[in-house]
Protein backbone atom coordinates (compact mmCIF):
# COMPACT_ATOMS: atom_id res chain seq x y z
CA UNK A 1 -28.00 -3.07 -39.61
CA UNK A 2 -27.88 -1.95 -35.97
CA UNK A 3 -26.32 1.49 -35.34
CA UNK A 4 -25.69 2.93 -32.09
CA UNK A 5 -25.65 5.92 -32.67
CA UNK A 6 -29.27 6.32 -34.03
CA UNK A 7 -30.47 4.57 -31.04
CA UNK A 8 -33.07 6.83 -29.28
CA UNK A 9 -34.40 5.98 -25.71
CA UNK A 10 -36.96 7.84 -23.00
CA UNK A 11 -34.95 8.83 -19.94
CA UNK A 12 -37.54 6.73 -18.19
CA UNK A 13 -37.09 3.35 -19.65
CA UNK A 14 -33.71 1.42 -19.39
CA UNK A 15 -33.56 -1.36 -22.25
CA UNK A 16 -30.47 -3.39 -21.66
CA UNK A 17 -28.55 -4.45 -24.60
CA UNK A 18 -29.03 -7.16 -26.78
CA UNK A 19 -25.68 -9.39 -27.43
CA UNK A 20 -25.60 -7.95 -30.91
CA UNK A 21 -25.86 -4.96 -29.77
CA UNK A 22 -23.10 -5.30 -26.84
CA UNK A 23 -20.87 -6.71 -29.91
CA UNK A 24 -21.10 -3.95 -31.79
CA UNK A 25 -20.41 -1.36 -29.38
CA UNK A 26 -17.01 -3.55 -28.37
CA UNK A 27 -16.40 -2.86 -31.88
CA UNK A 28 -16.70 0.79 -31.61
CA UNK A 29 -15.17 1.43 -28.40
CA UNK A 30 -12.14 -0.56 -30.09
CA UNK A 31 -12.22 2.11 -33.65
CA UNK A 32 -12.47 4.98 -30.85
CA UNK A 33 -9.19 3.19 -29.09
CA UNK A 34 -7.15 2.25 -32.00
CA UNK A 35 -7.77 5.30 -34.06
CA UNK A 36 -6.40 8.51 -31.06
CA UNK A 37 -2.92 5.63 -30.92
CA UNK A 38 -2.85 6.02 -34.49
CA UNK A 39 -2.93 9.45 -34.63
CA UNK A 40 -0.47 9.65 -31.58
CA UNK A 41 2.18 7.82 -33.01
CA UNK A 42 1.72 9.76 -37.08
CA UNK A 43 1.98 13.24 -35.09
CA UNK A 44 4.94 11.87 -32.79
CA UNK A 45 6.46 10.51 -35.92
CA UNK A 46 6.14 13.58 -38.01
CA UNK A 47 6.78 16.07 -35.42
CA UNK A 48 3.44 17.66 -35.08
CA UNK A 49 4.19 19.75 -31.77
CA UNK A 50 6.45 21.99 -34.16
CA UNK A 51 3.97 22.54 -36.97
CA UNK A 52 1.64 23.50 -33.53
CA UNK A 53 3.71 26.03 -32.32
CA UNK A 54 4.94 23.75 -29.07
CA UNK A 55 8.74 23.06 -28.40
CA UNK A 56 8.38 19.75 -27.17
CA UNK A 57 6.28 16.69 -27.42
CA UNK A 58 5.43 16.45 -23.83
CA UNK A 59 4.33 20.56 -24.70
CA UNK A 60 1.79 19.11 -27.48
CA UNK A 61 0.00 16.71 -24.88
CA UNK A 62 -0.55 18.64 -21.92
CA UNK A 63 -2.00 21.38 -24.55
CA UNK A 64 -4.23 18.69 -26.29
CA UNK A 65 -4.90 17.52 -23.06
CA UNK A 66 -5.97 20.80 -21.63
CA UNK A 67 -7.62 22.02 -24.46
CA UNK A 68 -10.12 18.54 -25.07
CA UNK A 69 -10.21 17.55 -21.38
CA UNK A 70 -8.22 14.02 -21.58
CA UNK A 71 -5.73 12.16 -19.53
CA UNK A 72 -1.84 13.59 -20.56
CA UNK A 73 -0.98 10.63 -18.54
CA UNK A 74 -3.54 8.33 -20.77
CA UNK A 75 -1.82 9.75 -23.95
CA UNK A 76 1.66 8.87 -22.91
CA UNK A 77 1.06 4.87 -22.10
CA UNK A 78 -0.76 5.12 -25.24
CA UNK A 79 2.37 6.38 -26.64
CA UNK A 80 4.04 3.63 -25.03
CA UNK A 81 2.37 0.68 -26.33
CA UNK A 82 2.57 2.23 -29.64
CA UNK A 83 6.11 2.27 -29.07
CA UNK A 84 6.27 -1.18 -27.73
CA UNK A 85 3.71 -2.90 -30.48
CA UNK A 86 6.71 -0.94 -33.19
CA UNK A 87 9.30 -2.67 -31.59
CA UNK A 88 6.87 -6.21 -31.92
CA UNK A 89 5.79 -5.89 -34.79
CA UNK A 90 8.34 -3.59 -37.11
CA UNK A 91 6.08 -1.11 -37.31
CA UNK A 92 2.64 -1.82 -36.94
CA UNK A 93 0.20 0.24 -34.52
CA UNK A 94 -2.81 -0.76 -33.47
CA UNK A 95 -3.13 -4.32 -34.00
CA UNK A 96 -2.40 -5.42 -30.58
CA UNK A 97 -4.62 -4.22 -27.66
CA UNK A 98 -3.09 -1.00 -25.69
CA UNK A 99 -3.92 -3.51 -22.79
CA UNK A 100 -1.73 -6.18 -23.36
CA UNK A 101 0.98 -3.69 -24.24
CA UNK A 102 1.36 -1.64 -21.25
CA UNK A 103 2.75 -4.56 -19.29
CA UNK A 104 5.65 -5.07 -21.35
CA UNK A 105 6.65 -1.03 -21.53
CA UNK A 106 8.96 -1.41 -18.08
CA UNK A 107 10.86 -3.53 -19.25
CA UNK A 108 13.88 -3.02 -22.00
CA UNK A 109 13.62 -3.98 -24.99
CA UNK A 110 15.03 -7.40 -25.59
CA UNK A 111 13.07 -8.44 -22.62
CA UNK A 112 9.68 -7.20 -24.64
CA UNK A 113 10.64 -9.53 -26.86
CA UNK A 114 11.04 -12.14 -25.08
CA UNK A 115 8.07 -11.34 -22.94
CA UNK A 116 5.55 -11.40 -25.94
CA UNK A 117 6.95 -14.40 -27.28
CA UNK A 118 6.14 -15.82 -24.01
CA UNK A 119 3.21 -15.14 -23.39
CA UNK A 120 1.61 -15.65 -26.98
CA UNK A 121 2.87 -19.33 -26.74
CA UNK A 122 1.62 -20.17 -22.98
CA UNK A 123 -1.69 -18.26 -23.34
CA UNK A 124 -4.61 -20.71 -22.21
CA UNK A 125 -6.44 -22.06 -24.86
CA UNK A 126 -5.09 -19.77 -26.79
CA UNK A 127 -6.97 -16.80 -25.30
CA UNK A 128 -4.13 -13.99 -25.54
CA UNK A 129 -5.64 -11.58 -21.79
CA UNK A 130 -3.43 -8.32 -20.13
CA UNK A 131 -3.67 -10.31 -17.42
CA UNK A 132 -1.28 -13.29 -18.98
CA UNK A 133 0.91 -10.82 -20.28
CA UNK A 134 1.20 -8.93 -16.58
CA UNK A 135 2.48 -12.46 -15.67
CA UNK A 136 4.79 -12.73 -17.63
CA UNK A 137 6.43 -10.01 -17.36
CA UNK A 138 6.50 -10.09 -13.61
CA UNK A 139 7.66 -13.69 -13.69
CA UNK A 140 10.61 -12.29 -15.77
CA UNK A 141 11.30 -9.58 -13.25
CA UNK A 142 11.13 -11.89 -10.60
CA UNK A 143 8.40 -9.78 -8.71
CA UNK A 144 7.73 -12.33 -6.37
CA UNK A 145 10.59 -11.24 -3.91
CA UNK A 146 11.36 -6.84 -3.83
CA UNK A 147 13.36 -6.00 -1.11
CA UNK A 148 12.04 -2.21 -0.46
CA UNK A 149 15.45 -0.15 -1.29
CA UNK A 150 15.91 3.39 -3.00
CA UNK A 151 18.33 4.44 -6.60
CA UNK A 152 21.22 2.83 -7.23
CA UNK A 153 23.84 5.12 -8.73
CA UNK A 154 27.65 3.95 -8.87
CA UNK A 155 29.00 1.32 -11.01
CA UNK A 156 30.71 -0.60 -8.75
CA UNK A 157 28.90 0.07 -5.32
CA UNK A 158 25.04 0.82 -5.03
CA UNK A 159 24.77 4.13 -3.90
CA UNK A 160 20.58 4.56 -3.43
CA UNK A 161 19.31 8.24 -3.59
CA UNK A 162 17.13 9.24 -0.64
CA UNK A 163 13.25 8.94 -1.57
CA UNK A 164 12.37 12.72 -0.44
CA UNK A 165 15.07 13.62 -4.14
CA UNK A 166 12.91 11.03 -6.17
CA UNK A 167 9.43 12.63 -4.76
CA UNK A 168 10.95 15.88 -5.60
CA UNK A 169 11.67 14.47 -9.18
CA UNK A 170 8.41 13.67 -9.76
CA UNK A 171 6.73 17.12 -8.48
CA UNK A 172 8.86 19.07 -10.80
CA UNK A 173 8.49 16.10 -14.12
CA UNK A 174 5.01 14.96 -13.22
CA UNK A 175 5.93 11.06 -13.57
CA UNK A 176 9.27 9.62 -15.01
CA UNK A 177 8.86 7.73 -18.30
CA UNK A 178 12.65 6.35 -18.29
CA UNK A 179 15.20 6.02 -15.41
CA UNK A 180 18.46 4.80 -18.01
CA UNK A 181 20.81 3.72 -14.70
CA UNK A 182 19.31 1.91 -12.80
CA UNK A 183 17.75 -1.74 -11.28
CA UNK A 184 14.53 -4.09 -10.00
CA UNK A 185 14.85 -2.81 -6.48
CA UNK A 186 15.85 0.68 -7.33
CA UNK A 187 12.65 1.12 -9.62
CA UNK A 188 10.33 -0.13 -6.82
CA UNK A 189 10.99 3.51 -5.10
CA UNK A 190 11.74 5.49 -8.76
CA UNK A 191 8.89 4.15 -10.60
CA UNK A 192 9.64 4.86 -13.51
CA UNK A 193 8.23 3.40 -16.60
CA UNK A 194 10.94 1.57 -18.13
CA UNK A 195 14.24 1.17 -16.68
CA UNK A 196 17.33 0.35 -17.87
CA UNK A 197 19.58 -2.13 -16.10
CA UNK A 198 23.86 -2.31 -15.92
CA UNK A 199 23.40 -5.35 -17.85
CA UNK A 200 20.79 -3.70 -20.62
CA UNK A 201 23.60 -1.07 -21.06
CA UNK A 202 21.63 2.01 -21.03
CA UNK A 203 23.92 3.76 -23.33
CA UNK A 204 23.16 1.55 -25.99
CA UNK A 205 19.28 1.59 -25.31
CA UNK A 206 16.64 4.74 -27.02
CA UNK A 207 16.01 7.51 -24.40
CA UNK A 208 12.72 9.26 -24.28
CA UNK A 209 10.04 11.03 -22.21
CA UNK A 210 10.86 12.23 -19.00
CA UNK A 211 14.03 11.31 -17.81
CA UNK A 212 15.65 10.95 -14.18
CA UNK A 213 18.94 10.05 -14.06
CA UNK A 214 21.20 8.92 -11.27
CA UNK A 215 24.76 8.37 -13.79
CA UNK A 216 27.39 5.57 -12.77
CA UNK A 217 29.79 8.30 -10.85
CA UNK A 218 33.18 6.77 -12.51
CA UNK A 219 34.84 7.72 -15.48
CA UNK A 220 34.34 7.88 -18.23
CA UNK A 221 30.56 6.44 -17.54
CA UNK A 222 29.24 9.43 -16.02
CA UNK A 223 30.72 11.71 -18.53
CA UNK A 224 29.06 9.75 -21.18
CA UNK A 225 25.80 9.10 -19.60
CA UNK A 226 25.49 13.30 -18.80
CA UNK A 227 26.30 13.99 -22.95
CA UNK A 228 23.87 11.78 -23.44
CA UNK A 229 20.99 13.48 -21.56
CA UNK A 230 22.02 17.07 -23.45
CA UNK A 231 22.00 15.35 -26.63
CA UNK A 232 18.86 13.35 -26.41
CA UNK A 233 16.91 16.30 -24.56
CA UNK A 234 18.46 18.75 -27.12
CA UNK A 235 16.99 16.51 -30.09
CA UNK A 236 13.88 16.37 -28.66
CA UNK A 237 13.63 12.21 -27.74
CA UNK A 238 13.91 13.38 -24.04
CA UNK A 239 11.19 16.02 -22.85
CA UNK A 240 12.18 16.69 -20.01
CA UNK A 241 15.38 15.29 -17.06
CA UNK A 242 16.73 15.62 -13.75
CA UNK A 243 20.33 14.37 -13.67
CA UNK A 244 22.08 13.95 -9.77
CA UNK A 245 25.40 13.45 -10.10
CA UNK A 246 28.11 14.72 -7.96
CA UNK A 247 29.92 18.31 -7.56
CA UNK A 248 32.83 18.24 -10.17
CA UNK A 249 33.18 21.51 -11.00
CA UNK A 250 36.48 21.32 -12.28
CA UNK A 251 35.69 18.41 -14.86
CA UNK A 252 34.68 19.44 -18.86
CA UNK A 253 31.45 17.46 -18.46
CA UNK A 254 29.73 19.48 -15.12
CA UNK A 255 31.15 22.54 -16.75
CA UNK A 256 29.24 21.50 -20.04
CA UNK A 257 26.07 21.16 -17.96
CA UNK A 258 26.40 24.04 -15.37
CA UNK A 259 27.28 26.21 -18.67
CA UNK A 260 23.36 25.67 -20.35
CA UNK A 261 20.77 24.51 -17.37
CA UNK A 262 20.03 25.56 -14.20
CA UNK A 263 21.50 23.32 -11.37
CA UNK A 264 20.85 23.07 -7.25
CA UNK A 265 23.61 22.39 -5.34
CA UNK A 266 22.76 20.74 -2.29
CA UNK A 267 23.14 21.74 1.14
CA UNK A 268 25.29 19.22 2.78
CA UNK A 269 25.81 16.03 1.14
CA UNK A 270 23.18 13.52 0.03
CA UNK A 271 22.75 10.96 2.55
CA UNK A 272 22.57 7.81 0.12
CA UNK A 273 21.83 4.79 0.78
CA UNK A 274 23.45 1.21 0.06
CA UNK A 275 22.79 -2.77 0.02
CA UNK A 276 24.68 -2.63 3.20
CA UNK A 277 22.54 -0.25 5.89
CA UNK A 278 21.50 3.69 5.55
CA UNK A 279 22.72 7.31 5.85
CA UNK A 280 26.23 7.01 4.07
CA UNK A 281 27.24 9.94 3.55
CA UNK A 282 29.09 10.75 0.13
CA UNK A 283 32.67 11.97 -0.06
CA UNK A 284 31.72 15.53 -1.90
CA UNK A 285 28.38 17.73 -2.28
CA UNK A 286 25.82 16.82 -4.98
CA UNK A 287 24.12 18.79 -8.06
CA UNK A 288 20.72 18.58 -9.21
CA UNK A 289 20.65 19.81 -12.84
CA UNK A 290 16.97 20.44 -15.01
CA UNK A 291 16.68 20.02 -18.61
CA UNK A 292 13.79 20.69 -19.25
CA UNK A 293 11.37 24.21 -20.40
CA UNK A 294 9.98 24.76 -16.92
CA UNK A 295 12.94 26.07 -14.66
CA UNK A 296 10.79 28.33 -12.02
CA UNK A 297 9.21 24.94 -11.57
CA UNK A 298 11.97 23.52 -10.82
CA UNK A 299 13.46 26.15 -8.80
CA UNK A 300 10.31 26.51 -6.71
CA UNK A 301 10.27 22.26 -5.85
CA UNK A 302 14.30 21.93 -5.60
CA UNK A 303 15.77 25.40 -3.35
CA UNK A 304 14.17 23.19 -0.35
CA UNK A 305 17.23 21.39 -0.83
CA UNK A 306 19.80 24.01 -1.67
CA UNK A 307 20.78 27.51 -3.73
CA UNK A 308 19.44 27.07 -7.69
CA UNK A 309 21.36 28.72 -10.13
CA UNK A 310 21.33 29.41 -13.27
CA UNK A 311 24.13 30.66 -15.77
CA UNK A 312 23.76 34.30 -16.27
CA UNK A 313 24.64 35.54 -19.89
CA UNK A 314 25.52 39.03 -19.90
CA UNK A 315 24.07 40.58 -23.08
């Protein structure tokens, strides 16, 4: 029986590899592949970053990531499709390629559903490729046509945050994983990795990752969508979020915020954008608040855009 790993060659003599040979390789490059998502998804399930000494997950990969020289980034699509092929497959991990996976993380879940189904039952010949499955998905999105706007914020007018906030979001996160409030067009500027639509009801949908959030500004959605972001970042499904929403001090739900994280309040008022031209200016000043366990960080990105503060407790 061939084994790969036996195989010893001069430095001076390239022998290509026989088709057996090529097979088997596939084979283990696919063990390697398979075997770091399953061990993702046991220590995600079972909490591992606490039994390491990290507070969050997102801690646990950049220190794995550090410490045996991989791609954070690679580990968290990983995670992804292992989320994605649990939502599939009730369950399973590892079965389905990470490849055709990744495709279908953007998109919420019922449309992952959907999506799969799709593109198991058109595949030609049979042949199940990424590539099919990218089609799919973008045929479901309707990525033929993207007119280039920003973040859409209010519930019933699209208020689009200024892309110089959303490159500021991603200094201080690194990338956002989920943007819970937002649209096709807005995500073509926020990026994120899955986005939740008006019509997917983010409220109702699971949080996780990195988080940016741009709430509906009218009650009682915005109130809702900010307990939301303490409760999922407190219980450790969120790692890390930036929440814009506007400067309500005198409401129970800013106070609830401005009472635990640090917050910038911005100089002027954000310039938003809508469907109907640029540069409308919004009726009151805007907060930036961090959840998240790097605050200097983002102190350091954000003061460019106002004072951060930060609740002082008096011992």
């Amino acid at each position: 029986m061939l084994n790969l790993f036996e195989y010893n060659n001069p430095v001076d003599v390239i022998v290509p590899m026989t088709r057996q040979e090529a097979m088997l390789w596939e084979v283990e490059i696919s063990k390697s592949v398979n075997s770091l998502r399953i061990l993702l998804e046991n220590g995600y399930e079972r909490q591992v970053w606490k039994a390491l000494g990290h507070s969050t997950w997102t801690e646990c990969l950049q220190a794995l990531a550090e410490k045996y020289g991989f791609s954070e980034r690679h580990a968290w699509r990983l995670h992804q499709a292992n989320q994605t092929e649990i939502l599939l497959t009730n369950w399973s991990v590892g079965e389905i390629p990470e490849g055709q996976l990744r495709p279908l993380t953007i998109l919420p879940p019922e449309q992952k559903r959907e999506a799969w189904q799709q593109a198991v039952e058109t595949a030609p010949n049979g042949q199940l490729t990424a590539a099919h499955v990218q089609s799919v998905v973008d045929e479901i999105r309707g990525n033929g046509h993207k007119p280039k706007v920003i973040h859409v914020s209010d519930d019933s007018y699209e208020w689009y945050t200024p892309e110089e906030y959303i490159e500021a979001v991603r200094e201080v996160l690194g990338w956002i994983n989920l943007d819970p409030a937002s649209c096709e067009e807005a995500n073509t500027i926020v990026k994120a990795e899955t986005f939740f639509t008006k019509k997917d009801d983010g409220l109702s949908q699971d949080w996780f990752g990195r988080v940016f959030l741009n709430p509906p500004y009218n009650m009682p959605l915005v109130e809702q969508f900010t307990a939301r972001a303490i409760r999922e970042y407190e219980n450790g499904d969120v790692e890390e979020a930036i929440v814009l929403v506007n400067n309500a001090t005198d409401t129970g739900w800013f106070q609830t915020l401005l009472d635990s994280y640090p917050a910038c309040f911005t100089r002027g008022r954000v310039k938003f954008w809508t469907s109907e031209g640029p540069n409308l200016g919004a009726r009151q000043g805007q907060v930036f608040f961090y959840l998240g366990h790097n605050p200097a960080r983002f102190a350091e990105v954000f003061s460019q855009f106002g004072i951060v503060v930060q609740k002082y407790d008096h011992q």
